[in-house]
Protein backbone atom coordinates (compact mmCIF):
# COMPACT_ATOMS: atom_id res chain seq x y z
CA UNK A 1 66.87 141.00 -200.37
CA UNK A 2 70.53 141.61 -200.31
CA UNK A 3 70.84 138.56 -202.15
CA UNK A 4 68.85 139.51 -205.07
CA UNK A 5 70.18 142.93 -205.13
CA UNK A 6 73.62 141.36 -205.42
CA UNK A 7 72.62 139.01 -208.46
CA UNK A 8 70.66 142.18 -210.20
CA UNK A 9 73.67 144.11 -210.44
CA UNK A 10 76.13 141.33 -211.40
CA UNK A 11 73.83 140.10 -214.08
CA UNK A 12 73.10 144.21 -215.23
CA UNK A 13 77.09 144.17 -215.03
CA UNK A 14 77.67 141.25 -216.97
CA UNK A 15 74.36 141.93 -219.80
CA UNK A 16 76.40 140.43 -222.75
CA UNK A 17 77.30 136.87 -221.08
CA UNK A 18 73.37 136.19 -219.66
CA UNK A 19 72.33 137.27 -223.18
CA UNK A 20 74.17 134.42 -224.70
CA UNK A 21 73.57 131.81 -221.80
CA UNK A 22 69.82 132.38 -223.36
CA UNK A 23 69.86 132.86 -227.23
CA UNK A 24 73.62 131.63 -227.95
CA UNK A 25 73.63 130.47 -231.78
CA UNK A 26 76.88 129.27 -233.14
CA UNK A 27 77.22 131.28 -236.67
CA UNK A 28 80.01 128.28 -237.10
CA UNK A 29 77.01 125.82 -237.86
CA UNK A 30 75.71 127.92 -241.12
CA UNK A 31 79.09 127.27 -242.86
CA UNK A 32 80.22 123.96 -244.53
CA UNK A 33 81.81 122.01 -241.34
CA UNK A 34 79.54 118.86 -241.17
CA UNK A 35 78.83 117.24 -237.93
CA UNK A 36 80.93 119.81 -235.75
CA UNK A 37 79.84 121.47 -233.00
CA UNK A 38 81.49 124.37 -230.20
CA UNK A 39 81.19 125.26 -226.94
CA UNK A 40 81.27 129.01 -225.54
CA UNK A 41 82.54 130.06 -222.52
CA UNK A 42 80.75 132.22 -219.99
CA UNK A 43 82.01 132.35 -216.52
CA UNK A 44 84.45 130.76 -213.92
CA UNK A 45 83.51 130.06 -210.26
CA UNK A 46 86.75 130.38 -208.28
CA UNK A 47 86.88 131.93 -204.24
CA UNK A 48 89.92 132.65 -202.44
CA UNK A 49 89.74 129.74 -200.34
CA UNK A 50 89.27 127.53 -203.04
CA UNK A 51 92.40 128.36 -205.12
CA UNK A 52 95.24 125.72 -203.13
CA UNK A 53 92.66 123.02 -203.80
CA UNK A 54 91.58 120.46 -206.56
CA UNK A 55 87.66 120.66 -208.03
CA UNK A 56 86.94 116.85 -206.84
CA UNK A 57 83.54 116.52 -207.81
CA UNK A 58 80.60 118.28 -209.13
CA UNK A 59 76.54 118.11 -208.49
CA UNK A 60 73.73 120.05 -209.48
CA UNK A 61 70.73 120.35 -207.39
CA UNK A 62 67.82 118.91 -208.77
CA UNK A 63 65.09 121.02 -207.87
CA UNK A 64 66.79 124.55 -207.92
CA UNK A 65 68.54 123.86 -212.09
CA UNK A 66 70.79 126.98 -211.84
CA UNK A 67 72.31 125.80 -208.40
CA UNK A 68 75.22 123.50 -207.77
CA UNK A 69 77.48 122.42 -205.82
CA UNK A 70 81.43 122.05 -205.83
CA UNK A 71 83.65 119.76 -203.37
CA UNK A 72 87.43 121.02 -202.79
CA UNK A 73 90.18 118.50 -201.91
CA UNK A 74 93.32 117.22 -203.41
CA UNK A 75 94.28 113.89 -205.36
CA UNK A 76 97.90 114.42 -204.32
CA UNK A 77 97.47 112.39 -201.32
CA UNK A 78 101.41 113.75 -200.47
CA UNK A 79 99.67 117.18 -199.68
CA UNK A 80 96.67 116.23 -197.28
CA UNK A 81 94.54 119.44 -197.45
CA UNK A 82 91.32 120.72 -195.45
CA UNK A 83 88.35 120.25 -197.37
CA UNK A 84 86.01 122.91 -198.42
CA UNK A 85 82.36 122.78 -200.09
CA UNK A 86 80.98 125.56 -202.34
CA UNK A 87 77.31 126.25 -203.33
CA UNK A 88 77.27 128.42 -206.99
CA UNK A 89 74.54 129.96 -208.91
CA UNK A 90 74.23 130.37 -212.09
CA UNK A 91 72.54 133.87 -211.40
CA UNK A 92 75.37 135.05 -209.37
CA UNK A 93 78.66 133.65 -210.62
CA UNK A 94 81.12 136.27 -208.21
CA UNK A 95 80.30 134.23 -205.05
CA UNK A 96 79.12 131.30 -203.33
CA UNK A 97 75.32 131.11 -201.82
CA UNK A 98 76.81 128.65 -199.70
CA UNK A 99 79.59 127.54 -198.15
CA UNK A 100 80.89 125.03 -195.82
CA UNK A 101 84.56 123.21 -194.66
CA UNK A 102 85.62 120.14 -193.33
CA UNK A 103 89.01 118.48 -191.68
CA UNK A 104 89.82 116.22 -194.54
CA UNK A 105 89.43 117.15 -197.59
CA UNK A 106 86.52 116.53 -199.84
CA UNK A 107 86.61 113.48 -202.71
CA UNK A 108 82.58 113.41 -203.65
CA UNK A 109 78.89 114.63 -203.03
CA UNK A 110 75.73 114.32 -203.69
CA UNK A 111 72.21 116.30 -203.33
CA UNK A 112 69.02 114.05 -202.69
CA UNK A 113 66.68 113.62 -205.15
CA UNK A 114 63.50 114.47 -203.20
CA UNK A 115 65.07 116.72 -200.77
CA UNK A 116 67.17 119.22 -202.49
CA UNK A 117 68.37 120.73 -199.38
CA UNK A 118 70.77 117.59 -198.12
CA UNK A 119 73.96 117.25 -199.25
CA UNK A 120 75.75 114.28 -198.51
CA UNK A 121 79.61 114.31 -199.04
CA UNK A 122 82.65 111.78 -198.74
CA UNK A 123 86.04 112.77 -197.21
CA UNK A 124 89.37 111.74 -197.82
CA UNK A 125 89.89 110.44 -194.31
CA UNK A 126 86.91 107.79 -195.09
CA UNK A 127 84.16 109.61 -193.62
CA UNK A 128 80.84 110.24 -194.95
CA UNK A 129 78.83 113.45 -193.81
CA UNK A 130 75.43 114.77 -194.37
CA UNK A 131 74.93 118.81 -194.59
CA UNK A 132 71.97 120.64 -194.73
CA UNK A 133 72.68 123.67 -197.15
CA UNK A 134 69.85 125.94 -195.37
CA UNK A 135 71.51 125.52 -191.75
CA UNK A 136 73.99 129.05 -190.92
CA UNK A 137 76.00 126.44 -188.70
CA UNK A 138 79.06 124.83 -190.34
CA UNK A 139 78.30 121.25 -188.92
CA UNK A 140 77.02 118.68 -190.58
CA UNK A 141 73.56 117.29 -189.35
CA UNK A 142 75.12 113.57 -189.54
CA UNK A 143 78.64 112.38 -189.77
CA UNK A 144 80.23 108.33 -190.05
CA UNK A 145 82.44 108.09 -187.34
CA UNK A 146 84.89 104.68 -186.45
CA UNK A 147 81.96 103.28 -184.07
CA UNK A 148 79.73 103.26 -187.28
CA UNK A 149 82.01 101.12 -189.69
CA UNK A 150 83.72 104.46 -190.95
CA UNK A 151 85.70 103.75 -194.13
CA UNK A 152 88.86 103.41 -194.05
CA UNK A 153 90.61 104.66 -197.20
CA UNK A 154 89.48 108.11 -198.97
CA UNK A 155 85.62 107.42 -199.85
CA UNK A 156 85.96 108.31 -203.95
CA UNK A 157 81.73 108.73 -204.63
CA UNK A 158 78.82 108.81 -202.86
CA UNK A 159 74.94 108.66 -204.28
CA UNK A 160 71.64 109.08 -203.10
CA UNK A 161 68.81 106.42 -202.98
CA UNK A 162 66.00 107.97 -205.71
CA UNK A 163 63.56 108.22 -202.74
CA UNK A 164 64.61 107.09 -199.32
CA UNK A 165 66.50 108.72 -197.10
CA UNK A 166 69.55 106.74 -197.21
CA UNK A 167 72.49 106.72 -199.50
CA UNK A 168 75.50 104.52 -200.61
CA UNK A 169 79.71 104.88 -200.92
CA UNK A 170 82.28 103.60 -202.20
CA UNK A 171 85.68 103.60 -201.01
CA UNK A 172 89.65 102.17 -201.59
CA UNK A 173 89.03 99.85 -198.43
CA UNK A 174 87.03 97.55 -200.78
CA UNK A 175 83.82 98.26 -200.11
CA UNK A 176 80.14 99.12 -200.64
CA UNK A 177 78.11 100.49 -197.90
CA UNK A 178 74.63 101.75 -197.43
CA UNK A 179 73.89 104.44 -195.02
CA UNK A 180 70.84 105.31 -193.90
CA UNK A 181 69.60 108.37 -191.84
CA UNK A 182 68.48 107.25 -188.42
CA UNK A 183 67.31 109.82 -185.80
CA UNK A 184 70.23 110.57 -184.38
CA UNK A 185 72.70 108.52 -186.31
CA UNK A 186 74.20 107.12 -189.53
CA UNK A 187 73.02 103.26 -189.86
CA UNK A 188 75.59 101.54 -191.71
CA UNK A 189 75.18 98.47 -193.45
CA UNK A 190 77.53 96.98 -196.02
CA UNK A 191 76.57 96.46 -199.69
CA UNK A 192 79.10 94.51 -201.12
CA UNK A 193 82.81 93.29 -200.56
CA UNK A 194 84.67 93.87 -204.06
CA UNK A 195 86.92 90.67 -204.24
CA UNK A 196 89.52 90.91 -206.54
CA UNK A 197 89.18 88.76 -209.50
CA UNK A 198 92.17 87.43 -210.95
CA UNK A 199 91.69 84.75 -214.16
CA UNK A 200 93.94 82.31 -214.14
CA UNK A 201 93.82 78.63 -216.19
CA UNK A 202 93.80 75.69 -213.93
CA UNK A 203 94.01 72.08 -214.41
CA UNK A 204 89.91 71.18 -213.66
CA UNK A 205 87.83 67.96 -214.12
CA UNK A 206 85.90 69.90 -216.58
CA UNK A 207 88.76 71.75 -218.17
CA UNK A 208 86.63 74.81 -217.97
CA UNK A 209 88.02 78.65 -216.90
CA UNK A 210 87.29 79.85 -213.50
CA UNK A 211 87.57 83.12 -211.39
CA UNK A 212 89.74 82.63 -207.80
CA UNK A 213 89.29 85.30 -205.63
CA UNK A 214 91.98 86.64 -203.79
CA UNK A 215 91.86 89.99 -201.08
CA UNK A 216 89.91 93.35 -202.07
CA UNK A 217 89.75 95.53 -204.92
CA UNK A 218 90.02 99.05 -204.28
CA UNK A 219 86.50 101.04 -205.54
CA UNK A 220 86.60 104.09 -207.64
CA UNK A 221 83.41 104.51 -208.94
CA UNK A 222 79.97 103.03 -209.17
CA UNK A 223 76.51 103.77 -210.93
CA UNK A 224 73.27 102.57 -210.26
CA UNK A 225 70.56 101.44 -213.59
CA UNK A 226 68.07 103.91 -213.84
CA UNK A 227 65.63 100.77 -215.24
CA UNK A 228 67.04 98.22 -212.14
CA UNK A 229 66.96 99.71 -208.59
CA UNK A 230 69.58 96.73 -207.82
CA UNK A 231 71.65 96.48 -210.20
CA UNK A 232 74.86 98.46 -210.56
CA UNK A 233 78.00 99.01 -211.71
CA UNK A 234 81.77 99.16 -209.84
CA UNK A 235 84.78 100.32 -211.79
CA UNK A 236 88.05 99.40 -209.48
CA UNK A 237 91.46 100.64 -209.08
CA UNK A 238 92.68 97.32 -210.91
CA UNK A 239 90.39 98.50 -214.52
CA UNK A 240 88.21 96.07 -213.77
CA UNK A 241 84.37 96.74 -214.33
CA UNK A 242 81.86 94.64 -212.33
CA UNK A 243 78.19 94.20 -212.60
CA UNK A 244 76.11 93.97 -209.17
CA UNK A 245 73.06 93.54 -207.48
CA UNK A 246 71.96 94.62 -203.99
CA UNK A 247 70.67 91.42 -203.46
CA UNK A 248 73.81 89.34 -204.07
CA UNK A 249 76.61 90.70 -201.63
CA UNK A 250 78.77 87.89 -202.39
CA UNK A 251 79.47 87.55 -206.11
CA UNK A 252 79.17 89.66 -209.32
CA UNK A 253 77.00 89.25 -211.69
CA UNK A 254 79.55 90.23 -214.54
CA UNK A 255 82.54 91.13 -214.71
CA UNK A 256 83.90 93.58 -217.94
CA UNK A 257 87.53 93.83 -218.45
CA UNK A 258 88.85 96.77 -221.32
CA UNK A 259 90.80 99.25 -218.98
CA UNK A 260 94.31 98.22 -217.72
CA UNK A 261 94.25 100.78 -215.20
CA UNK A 262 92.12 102.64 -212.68
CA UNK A 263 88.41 103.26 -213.75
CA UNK A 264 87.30 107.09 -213.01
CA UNK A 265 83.80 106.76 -213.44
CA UNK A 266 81.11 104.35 -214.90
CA UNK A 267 78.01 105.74 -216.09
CA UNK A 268 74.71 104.11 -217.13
CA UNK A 269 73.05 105.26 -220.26
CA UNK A 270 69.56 107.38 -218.95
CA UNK A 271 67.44 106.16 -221.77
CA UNK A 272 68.92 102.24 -222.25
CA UNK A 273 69.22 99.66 -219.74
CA UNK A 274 71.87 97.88 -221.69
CA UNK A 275 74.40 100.58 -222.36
CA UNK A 276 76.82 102.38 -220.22
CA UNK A 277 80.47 104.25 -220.42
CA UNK A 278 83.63 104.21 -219.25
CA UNK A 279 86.62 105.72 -218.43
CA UNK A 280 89.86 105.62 -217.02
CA UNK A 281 93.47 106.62 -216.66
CA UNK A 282 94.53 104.24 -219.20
CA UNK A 283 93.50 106.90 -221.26
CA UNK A 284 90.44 105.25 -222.94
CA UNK A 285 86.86 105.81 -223.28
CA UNK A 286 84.89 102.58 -223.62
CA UNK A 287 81.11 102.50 -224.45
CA UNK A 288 79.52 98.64 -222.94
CA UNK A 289 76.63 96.88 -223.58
CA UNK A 290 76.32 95.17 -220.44
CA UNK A 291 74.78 92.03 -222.52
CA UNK A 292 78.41 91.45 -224.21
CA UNK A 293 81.75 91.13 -221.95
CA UNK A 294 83.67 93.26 -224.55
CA UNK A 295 83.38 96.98 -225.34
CA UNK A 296 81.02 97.80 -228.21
CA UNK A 297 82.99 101.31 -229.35
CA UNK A 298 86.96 102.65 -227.86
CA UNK A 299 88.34 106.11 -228.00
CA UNK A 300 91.66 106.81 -227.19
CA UNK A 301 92.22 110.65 -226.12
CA UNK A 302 96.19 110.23 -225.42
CA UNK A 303 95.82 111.07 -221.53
CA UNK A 304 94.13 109.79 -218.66
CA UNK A 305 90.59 110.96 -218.88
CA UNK A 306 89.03 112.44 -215.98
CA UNK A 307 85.27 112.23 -216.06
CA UNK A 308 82.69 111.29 -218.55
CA UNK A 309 78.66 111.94 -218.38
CA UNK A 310 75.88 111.11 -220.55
CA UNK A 311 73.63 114.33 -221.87
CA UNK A 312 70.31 114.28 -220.01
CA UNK A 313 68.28 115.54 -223.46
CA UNK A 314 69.89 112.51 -225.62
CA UNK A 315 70.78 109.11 -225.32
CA UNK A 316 73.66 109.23 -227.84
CA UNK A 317 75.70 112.37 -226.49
CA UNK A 318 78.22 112.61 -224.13
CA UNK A 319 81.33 114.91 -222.90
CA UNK A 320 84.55 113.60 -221.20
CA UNK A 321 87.30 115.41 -220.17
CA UNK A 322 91.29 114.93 -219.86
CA UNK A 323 94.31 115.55 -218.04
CA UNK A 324 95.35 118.32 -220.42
CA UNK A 325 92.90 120.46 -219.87
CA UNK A 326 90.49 119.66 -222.96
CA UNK A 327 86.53 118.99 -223.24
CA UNK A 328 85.47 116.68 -225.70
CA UNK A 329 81.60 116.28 -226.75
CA UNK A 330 80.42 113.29 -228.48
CA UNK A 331 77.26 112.61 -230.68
CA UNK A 332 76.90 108.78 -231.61
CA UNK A 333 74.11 109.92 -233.79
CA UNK A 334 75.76 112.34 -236.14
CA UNK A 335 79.23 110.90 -236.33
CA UNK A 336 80.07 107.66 -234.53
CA UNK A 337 83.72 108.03 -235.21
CA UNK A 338 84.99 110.92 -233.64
CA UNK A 339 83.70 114.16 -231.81
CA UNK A 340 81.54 116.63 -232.74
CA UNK A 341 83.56 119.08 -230.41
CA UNK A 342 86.76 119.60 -228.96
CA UNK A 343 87.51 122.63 -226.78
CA UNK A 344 90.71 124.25 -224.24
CA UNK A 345 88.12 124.03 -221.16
CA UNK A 346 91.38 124.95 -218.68
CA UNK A 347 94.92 126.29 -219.77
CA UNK A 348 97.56 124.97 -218.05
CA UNK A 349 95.46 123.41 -216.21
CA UNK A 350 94.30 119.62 -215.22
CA UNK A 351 90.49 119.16 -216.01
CA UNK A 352 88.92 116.70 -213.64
CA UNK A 353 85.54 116.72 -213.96
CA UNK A 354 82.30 117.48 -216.49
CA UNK A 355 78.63 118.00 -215.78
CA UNK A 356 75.60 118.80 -217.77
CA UNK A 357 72.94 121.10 -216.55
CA UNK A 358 69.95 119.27 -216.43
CA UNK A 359 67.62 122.14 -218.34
CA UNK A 360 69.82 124.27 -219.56
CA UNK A 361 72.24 123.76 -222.74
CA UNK A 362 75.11 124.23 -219.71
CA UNK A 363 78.16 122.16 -218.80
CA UNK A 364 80.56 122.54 -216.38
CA UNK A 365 84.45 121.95 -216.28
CA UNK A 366 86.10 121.66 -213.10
CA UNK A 367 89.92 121.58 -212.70
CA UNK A 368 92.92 121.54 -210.16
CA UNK A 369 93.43 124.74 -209.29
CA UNK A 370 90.00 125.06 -208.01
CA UNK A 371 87.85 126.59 -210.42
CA UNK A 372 84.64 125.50 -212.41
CA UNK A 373 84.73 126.96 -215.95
CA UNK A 374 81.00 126.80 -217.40
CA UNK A 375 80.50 126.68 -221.21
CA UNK A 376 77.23 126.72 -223.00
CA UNK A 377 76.68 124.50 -225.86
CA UNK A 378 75.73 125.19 -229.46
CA UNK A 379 72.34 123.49 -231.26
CA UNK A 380 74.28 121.27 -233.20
CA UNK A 381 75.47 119.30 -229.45
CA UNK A 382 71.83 119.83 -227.91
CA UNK A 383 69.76 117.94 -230.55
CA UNK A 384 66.84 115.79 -228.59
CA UNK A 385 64.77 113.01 -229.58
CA UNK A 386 63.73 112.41 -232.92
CA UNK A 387 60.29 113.22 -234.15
CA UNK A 388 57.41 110.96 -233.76
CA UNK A 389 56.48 109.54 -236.92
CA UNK A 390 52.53 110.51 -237.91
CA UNK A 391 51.33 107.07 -237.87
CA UNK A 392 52.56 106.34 -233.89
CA UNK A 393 49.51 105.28 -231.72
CA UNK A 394 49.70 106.39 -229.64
CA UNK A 395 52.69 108.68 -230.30
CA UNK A 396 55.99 107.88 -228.46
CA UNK A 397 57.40 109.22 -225.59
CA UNK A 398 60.64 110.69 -225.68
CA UNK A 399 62.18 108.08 -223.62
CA UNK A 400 60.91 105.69 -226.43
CA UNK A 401 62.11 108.10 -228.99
CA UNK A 402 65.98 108.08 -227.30
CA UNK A 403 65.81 104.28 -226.78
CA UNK A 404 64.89 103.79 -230.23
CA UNK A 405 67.82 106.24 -231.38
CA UNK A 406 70.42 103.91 -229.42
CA UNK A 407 68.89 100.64 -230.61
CA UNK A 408 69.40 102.13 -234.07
CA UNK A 409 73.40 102.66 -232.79
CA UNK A 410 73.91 99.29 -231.33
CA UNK A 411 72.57 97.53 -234.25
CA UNK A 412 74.98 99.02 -236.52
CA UNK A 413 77.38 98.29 -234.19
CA UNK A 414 75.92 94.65 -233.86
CA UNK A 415 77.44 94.25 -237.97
CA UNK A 416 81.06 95.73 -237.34
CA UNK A 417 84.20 93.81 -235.68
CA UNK A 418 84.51 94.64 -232.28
């Protein structure tokens, strides 16, 4: 009750901002600016204790849209900090539902799919640790320890399976691992070793190039196809993009090499089971179809880019975010070429990461001196799927709709030099 009283008053307080988090129309559109677009701010999530740390990753929950949650750590690895976990709404922007800390500070989480309530979360120190966001105690309900094959670099992201109750990491050690929730325990059981590939010509009977393998890559990042349970994608310390599969530990499928430095995140296109992004600290954006070794599309922003994600209501836009503080927002559709948007998301200020809301025309911007700006987008970034024409039968699906959109992108792409 005290709850709801607190949100009623904050949102009575606040009228003008909720107002435009509804209706917000950008008057900018109605003028002569062809394929633009802008972004408005509404409201920054910042505590005390979160103010000497770094935003280092960001999740919404997926049954409760106007809920997320915020990990706290630090990527200068010289200043080892405590971590600390934050639980926001949307309704109530002037305080945390929830919140929870930990000894080492926090690098990635993740809510479950099916069961909104667990969190699980990856620590600096290389553990991994499940919370349960309706328990009062500050414990986690399961927690990696050495005994259980503990990682043992930081652990940089951590993901869900889409139904079971197990989940996977990734960490600088070199390695994959899937956890899964046992009674009393985390069962560990390792994924994949990421060998590091370097090419290199050798005299051979068959005069043919070959990949020697030599140590471990560190991991940075991976993805898993939303069309292929098994498959996924690793982007390494070294810039080096590999494809996967669960059921080959040993070897890659594919390997993709664009980015000369570390890769910050890979993600897979939600509505094609070819295409996926990149970025990195190289300061490149590189759009893949995983059919063709070589990057389809490059942007270069001029500083090492943070965090990229794929809209969930189209298949051909996408924000990213960069050192300097600034949100881009991409439409392939409207204007292949350059961005529809570009926006000051944090002044003075590194932006690490971006996140769409997954109903709402909401993203989030989360930077290092711990605070999540949130910006709501105008109509002209929020376009969905094309019509259906009047003589589909049966009519298409959305998901058909988006597909069809990108396969109209890549074969226009398919004409032009790489």
């Amino acid at each position: 009750a005290l709850k709801i009283m607190e949100r009623m008053i904050v949102q009575g307080a606040d009228f003008d901002k909720f107002g435009d988090y509804k209706y917000y129309h950008d008057t900018t559109e109605e003028s002569d600016l062809p394929n633009s677009g802008s972004v408005l701010p509404l409201w920054r999530f910042s505590t005390d204790k979160s103010r000497r740390k770094q935003v280092t990753s960001i999740c919404w929950n997926p049954k409760y849209k106007d809920l997320f949650a915020v990990g706290y750590g630090s990527y200068d690895f010289l200043k080892e900090t405590s971590g600390l976990i934050c639980c926001y709404t949307i309704k109530n922007p002037t305080w945390p539902e929830y919140s929870f800390t930990t000894e080492s500070g926090v690098m990635c989480l993740d809510f479950h799919p099916k069961h909104p309530a667990l969190l699980a979360v990856g620590l600096y120190d290389g553990t991994v640790m499940v919370f349960d966001i309706r328990e009062k105690s500050n414990k986690a309900i399961y927690q990696s320890t050495v005994r259980t094959m503990k990682h043992t670099d930081p652990v940089w992201q951590i993901a869900w399976d889409k139904s079971d109750m197990l989940f996977f990491s990734i960490s600088s050690d070199g390695r994959v691992t899937k956890w899964a929730l046992m009674k009393n325990k985390l069962e560990p059981e390792e994924v994949l070793k990421l060998k590091l590939v370097l090419d290199q010509e050798k005299e051979l009977a068959d005069n043919k190039k070959e990949s020697f393998l030599y140590g471990l890559a560190g991991g940075m990042c991976f993805d898993f196809n939303p069309f292929n349970d098994h498959q996924f994608l690793v982007g390494t310390e070294e810039g080096k993009i590999h494809l996967c599969s669960k059921a080959y530990s040993g070897q890659y499928l594919e390997t993709y090499e664009g980015h000369f430095l570390a890769v910050y995140a890979v993600k897979w296109n939600k509505y094609h089971e070819r295409v996926f992004l990149s970025c990195s600290a190289d300061w490149k954006i590189k759009m893949w179809d995983c059919s063709i070794t070589r990057p389809i599309l490059s942007y270069d922003l001029g500083y090492a880019v943070g965090d990229i994600e794929w809209a969930p209501y189209s298949s051909t836009v996408f924000a990213a975010v960069i050192y300097t503080g600034q949100l881009y927002v991409y439409d392939l559709h409207q204007e292949k070429h350059k961005y529809m948007c570009e926006h000051t998301a944090m002044k003075d200020a590194i932006a690490n990461h971006v996140s769409f809301n997954k109903v709402d025309p909401i993203i989030l911007v989360g930077d290092q001196k711990g605070g999540v700006n949130s910006f709501i987008l105008s109509k002209s970034l929020r376009r969905g799927p094309l019509q259906p024409k009047p003589d589909d039968v049966p009519p298409k699906t959305t998901l058909e709709l988006e597909r069809d959109k990108m396969e109209a992108f890549l074969a226009t792409q398919d004409k032009e030099v790489y």
